[in-house]
Protein backbone atom coordinates (compact mmCIF):
# COMPACT_ATOMS: atom_id res chain seq x y z
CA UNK A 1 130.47 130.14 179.93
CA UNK A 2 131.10 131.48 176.17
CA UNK A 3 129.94 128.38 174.46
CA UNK A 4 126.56 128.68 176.94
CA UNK A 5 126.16 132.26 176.22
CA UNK A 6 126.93 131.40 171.70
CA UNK A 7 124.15 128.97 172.35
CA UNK A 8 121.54 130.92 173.97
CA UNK A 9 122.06 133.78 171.44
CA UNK A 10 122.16 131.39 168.29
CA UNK A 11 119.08 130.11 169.85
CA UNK A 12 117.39 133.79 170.36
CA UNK A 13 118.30 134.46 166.74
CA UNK A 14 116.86 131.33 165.04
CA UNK A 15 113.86 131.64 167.25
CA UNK A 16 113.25 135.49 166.52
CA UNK A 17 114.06 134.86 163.14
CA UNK A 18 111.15 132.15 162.61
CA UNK A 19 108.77 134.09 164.35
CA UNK A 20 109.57 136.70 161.59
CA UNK A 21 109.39 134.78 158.77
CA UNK A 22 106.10 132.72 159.69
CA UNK A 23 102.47 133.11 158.18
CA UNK A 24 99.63 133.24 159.88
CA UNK A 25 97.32 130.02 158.13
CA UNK A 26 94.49 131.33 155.78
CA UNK A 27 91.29 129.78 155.29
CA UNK A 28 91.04 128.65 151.17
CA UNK A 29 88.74 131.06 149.23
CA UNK A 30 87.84 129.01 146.80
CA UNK A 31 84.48 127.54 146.05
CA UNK A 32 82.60 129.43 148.88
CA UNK A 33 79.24 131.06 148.19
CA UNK A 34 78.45 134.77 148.08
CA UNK A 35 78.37 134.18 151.76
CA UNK A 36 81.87 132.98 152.35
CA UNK A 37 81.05 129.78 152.90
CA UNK A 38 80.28 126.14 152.01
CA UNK A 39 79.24 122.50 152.41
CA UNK A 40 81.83 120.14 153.24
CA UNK A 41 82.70 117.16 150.92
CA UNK A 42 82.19 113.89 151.82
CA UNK A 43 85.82 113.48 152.09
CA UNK A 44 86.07 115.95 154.72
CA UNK A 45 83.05 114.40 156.27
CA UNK A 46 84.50 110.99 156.43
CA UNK A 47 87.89 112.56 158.16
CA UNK A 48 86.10 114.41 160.71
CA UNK A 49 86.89 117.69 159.47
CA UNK A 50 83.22 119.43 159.31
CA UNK A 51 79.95 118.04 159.22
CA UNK A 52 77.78 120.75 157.04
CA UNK A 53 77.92 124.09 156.21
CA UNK A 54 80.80 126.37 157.29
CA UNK A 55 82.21 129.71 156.85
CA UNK A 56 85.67 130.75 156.02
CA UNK A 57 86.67 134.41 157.45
């Protein structure tokens, strides 16, 4: 019963801890018009990732 209740409060602290620690993910702000936006390359194109013109917030 200890080792089950160690391992639910190791896991509690790990997982609180990594919630703490984590960043939310960020749009880049580079190369984006006065708009906050831009074409996509044709990399990106070929990948699938966009397919024109897009905005970053």
């Amino acid at each position: 019963m200890k080792t089950l209740i160690a391992t639910l409060l190791m896991i509690g602290v790990f997982g609180l801890s990594g919630m703490m620690v984590s960043d939310s993910a960020e749009a880049h702000s580079g190369r984006t018009d006065a708009y906050g936006g831009h074409n996509c390359s044709d990399q990106s194109k070929r990948k699938g990732l966009c397919t024109g013109y897009h905005y970053h917030r």
